[in-house]
Protein backbone atom coordinates (compact mmCIF):
# COMPACT_ATOMS: atom_id res chain seq x y z
CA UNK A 1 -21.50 -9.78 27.49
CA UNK A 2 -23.34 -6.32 28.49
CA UNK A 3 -25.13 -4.33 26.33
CA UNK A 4 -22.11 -1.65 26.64
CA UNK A 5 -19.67 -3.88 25.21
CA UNK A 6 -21.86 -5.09 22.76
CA UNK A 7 -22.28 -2.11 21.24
CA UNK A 8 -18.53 -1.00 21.33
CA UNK A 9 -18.06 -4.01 19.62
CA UNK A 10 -20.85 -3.35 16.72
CA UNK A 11 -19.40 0.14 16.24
CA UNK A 12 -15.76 -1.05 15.94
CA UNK A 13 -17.49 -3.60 12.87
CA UNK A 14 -16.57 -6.70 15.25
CA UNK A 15 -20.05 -8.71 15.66
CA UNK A 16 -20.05 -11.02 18.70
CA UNK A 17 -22.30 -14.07 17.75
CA UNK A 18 -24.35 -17.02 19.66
CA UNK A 19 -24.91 -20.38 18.79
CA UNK A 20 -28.46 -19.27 17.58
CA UNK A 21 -26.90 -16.71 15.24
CA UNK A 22 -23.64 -18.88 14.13
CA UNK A 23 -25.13 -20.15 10.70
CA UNK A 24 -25.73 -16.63 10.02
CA UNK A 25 -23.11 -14.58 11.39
CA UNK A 26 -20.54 -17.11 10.27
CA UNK A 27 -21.13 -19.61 7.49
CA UNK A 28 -23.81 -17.67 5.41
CA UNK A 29 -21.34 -14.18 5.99
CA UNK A 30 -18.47 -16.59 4.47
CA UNK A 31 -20.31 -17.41 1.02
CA UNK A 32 -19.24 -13.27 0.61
CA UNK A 33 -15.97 -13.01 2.70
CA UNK A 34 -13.54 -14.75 4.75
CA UNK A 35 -15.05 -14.68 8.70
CA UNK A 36 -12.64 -15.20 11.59
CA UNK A 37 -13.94 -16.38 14.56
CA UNK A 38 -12.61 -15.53 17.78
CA UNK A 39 -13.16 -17.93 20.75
CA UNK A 40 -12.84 -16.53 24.27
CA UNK A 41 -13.63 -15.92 27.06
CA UNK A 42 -13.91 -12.90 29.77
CA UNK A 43 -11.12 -14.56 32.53
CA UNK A 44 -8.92 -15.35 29.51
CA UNK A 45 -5.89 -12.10 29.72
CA UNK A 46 -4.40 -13.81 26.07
CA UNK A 47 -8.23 -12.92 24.81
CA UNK A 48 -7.77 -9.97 26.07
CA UNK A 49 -4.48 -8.91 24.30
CA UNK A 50 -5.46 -10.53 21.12
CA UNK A 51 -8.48 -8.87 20.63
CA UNK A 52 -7.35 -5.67 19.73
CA UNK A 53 -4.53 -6.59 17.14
CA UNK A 54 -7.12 -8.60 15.44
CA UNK A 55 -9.53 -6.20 15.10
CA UNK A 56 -6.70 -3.83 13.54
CA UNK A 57 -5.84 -6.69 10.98
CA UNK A 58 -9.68 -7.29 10.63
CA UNK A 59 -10.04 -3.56 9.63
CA UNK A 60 -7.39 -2.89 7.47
CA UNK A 61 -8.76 -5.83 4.84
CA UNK A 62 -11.44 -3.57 4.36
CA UNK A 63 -14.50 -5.35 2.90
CA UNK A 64 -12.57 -8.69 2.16
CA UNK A 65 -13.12 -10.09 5.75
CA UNK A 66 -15.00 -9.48 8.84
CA UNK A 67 -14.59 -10.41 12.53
CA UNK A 68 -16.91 -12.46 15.05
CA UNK A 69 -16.45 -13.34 18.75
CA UNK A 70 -17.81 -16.30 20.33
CA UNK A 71 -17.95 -16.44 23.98
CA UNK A 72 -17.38 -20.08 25.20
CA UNK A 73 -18.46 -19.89 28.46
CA UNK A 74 -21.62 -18.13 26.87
CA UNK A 75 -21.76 -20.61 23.79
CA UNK A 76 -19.43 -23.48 24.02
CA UNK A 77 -21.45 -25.83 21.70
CA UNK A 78 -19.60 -24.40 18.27
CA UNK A 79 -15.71 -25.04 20.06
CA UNK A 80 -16.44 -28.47 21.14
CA UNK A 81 -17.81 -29.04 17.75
CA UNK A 82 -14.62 -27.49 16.08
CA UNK A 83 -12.78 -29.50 18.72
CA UNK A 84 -11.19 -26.44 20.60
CA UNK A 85 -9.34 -26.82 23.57
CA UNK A 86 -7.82 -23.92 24.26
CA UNK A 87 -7.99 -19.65 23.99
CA UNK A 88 -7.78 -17.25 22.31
CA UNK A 89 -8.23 -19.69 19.16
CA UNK A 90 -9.06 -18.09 15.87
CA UNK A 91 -10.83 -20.24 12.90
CA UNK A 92 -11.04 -18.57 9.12
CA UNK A 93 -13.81 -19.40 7.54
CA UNK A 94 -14.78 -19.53 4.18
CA UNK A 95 -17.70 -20.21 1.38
CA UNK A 96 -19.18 -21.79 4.87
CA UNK A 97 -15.89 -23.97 5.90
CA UNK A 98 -12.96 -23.45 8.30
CA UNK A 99 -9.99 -23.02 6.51
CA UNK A 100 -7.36 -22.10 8.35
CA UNK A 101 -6.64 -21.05 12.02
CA UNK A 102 -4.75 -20.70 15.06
CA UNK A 103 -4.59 -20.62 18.90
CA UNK A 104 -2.54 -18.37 21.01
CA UNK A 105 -1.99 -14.03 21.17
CA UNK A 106 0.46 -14.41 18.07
CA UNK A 107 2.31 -11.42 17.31
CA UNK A 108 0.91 -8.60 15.05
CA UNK A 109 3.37 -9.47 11.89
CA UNK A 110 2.17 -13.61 12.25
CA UNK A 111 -1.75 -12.01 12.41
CA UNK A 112 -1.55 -9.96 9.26
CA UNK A 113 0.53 -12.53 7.78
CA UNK A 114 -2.31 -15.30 8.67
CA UNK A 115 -5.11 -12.71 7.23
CA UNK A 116 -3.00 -11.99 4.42
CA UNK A 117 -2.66 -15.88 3.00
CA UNK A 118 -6.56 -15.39 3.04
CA UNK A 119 -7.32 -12.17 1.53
CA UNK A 120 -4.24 -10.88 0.21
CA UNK A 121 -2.55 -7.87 1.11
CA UNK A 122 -4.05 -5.35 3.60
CA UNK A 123 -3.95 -1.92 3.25
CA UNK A 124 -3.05 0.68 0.75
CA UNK A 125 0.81 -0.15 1.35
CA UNK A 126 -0.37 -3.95 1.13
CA UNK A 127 -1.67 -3.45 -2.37
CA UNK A 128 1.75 -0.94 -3.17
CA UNK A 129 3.98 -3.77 -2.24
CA UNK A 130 1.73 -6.44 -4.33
CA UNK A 131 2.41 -4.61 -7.29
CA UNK A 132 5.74 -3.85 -6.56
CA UNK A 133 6.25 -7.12 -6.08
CA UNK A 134 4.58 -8.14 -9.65
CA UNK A 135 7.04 -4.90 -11.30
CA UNK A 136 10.14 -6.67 -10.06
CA UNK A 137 9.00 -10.35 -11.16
CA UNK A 138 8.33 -8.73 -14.71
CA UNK A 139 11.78 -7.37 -14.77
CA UNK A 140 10.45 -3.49 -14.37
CA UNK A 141 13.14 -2.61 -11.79
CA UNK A 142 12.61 1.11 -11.63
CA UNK A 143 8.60 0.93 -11.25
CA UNK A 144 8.83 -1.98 -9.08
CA UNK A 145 11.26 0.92 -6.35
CA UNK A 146 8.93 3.32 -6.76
CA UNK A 147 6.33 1.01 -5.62
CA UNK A 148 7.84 -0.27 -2.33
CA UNK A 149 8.71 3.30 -1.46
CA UNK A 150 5.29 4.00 -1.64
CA UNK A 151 4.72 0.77 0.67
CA UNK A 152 7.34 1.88 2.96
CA UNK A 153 6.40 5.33 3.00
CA UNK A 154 2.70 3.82 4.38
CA UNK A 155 4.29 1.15 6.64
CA UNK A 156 7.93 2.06 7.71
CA UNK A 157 8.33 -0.98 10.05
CA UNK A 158 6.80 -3.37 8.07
CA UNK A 159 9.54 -5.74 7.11
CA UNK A 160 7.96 -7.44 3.77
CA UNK A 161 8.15 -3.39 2.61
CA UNK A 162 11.86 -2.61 3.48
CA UNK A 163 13.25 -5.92 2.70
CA UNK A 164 11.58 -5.97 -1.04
CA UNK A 165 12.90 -2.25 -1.11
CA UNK A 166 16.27 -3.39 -0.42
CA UNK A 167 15.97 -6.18 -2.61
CA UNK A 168 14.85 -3.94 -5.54
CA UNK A 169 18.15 -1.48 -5.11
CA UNK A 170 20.05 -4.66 -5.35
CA UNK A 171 18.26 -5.74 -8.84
CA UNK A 172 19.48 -2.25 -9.96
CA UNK A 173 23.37 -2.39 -8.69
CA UNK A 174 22.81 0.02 -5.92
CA UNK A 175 24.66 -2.70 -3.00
CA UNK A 176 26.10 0.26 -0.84
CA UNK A 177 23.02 2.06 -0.89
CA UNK A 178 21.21 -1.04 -0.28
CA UNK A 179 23.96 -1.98 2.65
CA UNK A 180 24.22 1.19 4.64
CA UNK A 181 20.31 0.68 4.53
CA UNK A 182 20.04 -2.52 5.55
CA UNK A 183 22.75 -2.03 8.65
CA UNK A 184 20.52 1.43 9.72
CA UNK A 185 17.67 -0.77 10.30
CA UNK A 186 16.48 -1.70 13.50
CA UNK A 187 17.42 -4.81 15.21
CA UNK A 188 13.89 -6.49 15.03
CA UNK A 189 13.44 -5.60 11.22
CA UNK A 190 16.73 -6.52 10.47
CA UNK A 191 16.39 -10.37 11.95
CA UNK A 192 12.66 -10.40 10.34
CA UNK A 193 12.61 -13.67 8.16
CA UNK A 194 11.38 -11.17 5.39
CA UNK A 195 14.75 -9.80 5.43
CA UNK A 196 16.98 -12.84 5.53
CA UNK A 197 16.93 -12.79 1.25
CA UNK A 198 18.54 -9.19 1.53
CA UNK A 199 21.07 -10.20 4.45
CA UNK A 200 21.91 -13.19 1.85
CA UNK A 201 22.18 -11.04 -0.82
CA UNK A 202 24.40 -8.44 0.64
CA UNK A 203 26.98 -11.12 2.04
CA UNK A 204 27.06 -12.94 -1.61
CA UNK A 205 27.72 -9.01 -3.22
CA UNK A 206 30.44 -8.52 -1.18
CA UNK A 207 32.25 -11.87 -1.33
CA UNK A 208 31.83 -11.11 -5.15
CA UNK A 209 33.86 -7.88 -4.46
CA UNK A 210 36.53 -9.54 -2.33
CA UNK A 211 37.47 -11.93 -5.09
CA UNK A 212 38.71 -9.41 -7.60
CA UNK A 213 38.89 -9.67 -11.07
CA UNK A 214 36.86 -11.93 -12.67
CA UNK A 215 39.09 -12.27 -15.62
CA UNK A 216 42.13 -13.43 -13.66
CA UNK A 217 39.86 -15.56 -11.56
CA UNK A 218 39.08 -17.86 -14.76
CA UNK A 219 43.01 -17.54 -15.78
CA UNK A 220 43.86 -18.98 -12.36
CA UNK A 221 41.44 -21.57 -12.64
CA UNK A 222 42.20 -22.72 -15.44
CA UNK A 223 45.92 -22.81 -14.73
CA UNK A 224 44.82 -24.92 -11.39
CA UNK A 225 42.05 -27.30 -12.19
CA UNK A 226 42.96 -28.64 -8.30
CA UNK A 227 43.06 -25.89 -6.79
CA UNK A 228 39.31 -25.57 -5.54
CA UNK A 229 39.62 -22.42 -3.63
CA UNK A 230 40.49 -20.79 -6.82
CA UNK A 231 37.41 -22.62 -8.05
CA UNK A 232 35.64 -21.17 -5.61
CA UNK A 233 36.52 -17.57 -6.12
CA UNK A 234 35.76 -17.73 -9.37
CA UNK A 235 31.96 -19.12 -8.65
CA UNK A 236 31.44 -16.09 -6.02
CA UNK A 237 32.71 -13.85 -8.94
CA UNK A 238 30.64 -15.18 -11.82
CA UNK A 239 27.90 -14.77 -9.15
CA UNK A 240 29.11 -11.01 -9.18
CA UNK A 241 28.45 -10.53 -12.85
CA UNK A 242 25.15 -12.77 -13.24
CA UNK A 243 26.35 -15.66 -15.04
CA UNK A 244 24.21 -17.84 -11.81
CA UNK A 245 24.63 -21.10 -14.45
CA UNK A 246 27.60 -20.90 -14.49
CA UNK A 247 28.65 -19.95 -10.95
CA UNK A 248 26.20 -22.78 -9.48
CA UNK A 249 28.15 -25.71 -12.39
CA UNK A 250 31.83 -24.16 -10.67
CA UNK A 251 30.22 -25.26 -7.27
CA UNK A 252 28.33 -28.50 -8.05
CA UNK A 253 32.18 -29.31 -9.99
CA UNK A 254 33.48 -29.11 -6.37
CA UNK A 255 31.09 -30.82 -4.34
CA UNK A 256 31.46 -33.88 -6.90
CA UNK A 257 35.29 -33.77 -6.18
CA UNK A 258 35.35 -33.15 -2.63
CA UNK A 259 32.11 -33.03 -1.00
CA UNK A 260 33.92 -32.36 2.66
CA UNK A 261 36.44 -29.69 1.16
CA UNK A 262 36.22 -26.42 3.48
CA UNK A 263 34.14 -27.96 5.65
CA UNK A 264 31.11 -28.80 3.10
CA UNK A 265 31.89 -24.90 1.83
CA UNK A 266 30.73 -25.27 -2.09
CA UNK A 267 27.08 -26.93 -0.78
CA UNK A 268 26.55 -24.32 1.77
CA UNK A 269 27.80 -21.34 -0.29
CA UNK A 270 25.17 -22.95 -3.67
CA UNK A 271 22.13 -23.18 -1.34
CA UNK A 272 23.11 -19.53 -0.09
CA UNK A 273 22.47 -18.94 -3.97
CA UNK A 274 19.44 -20.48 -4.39
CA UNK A 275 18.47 -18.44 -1.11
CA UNK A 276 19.55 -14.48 -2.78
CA UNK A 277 18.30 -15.96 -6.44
CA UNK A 278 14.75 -17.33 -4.92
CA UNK A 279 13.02 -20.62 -5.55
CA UNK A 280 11.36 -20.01 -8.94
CA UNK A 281 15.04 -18.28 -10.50
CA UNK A 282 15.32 -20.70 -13.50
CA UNK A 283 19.15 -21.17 -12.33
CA UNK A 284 17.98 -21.94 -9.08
CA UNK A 285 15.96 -25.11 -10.07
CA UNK A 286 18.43 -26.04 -12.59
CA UNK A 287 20.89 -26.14 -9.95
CA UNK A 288 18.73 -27.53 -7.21
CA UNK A 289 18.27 -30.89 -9.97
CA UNK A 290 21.43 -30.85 -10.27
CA UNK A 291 22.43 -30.97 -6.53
CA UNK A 292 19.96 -33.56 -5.72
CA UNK A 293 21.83 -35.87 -8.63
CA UNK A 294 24.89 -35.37 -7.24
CA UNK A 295 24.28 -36.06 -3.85
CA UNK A 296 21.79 -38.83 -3.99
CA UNK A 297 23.72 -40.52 -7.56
C-alpha cells in the first residue's frame, strides 16, 4: 500500500497492519475492544465494495471496536494461519481470540447486524431502540413508543426500528394505525426478517376481527364440540382479547382430534402464535411443551 492510502486510511481510524505489527494491532488492541480484521487484497473488486460499509459500521460503534486491514498478498502468513481461503474475509477478535467472522461483501443490514452481536447496538438510534426494546419487555408500553420513535427518527430505514415501532402500537391496541403503517412501507423494509413478527401480528389481529363476537363464538362452541371450525374461530378470537392460554389449549384440542383437519390448519395457525407472541411469552413455551407432547406422545 502507498503512503497516500495509508494515511487516508489512519485518518478515517482504519489501521492497516503487517505481520510484524499483528500481535499489536490485533490481539493486544482486543484485550480493550473487539478488532475486525479485514483480509484483502488490491485486485479483489468484493474488497473493494466492502471496505467502505465496514468502515461505516466500524465508526458508528464508537470506541467499542476498531478496524484493521491485512493485505494478503503483502502479509499472507496471518490468513493461512487462520486458514483463509478466500476475500474479502472478516475475523472479530476479542480479549486476543477470533470470535466470530465472515467472508464475502455482505450487505450493510448483515454487517451491522454481525458488529452488533459483538458490541451491541451502534449508534445513538442503536442505544434508543435498546432501551426501547427493554421499556416494552418491562411492560412500559408508552415509554417503550417514544423510544423507537426516537430510533426511527435517527434511522428511518432501519428495519429493527420500524418493525419494534409497529410492534409497540400493536402492544397498545393501535392495529389500524399500526396497519396503514406497515402497508406504507417500502418493499425492502417490509420483507426485512425484522418485520416478519409485525406482518404476523397484523394477519392474527385481523382474523381476530373477522370472527366476530367472542361471546357467541364460545356459545357456538359449546353447542358443537365437533364442529372444529367453530373451534377454531373461537381460538383466533380469544387470541383477539389476550387470553393466549387459552386460545393455544382450543388449538392443541384440535390437532389431538384431527391433526390433518384444514389441511394441518390448527398447527400452522399455533406456531403463527408463538411467532406474534415471541419465544420467551410464557404462553408461548407452555404451548410449545405442549405441542411437542402431542405430536411426539
Amino acid at each position: 500500500m502507498n503512503a497516500g492510502s495509508a494515511e487516508t486510511l489512519e485518518s478515517a481510524g482504519v489501521i492497516e497492519t503487517s505481520t510484524a505489527t499483528f500481535r499489536t494491532d490485533v490481539l493486544t488492541a482486543s484485550m480493550q475492544q473487539v478488532v475486525l480484521v479485514d483480509f484483502w487484497a488490491p485486485w479483489c473488486g468484493p474488497c473493494k465494495q466492502l471496505a467502505p460499509i465496514l468502515e461505516r459500521a466500524v465508526s458508528s460503534a464508537g470506541d467499542k471496536a476498531r478496524l484493521v486491514k491485512m493485505n494478503i498478498d503483502d502479509h499472507p502468513q496471518i490468513a493461512q494461519q487462520l486458514g483463509i481461503q478466500s476475500i474479502p474475509a472478516v475475523i472479530a477478535f476479542q480479549r486476543g481470540q477470533p470470535v466470530d467472522g465472515f467472508v464475502g461483501a455482505l450487505p450493510e443490514s448483515q454487517i451491522v447486524a454481525f458488529l452488533e452481536r459483538l458490541v451491541g447496538p451502534l449508534g445513538p438510534a442503536g442505544e434508543a431502540l435498546a432501551l426501547a426494546e427493554t421499556a416494552l419487555e418491562a411492560g412500559e408500553a408508552d415509554r417503550a413508543l417514544e423510544l423507537a420513535e426516537q430510533a426511527v427518527a435517527g434511522e428511518p430505514e432501519n428495519p429493527k426500528a420500524v418493525g419494534l415501532y409497529l410492534r409497540t402500537l400493536l402492544v397498545l391496541g393501535e392495529t389500524e394505525r399500526a396497519a396503514a403503517m406497515f402497508q406504507a412501507l417500502p418493499d425492502n423494509i417490509r420483507a426485512d426478517a425484522a418485520l416478519r413478527q409485525v406482518a404476523a401480528a397484523l394477519e392474527v389481529a385481523s382474523q381476530s376481527e373477522a370472527v366476530g363476537d367472542i361471546d357467541s363464538l364460545r356459545r357456538k362452541a359449546a353447542e358443537a364440540p365437533d364442529n372444529l371450525q367453530a373451534q377454531f374461530d373461537l381460538a383466533l378470537a380469544l387470541n383477539g382479547v389476550g387470553d393466549r392460554v387459552q386460545a393455544a389449549d382450543v388449538l392443541l384440542a384440535i390437532i389431538k382430534r384431527d391433526r390433518d383437519w384444514n389441511e394441518d390448519g390448527a398447527r400452522k395457525q399455533l406456531l403463527q402464535f408463538f411467532e406474534v407472541w415471541g419465544p420467551i411469552d410464557p404462553a408461548t413455551k407452555a404451548a410449545r411443551r405442549k405441542l411437542s407432547a402431542t405430536l411426539f406422545s
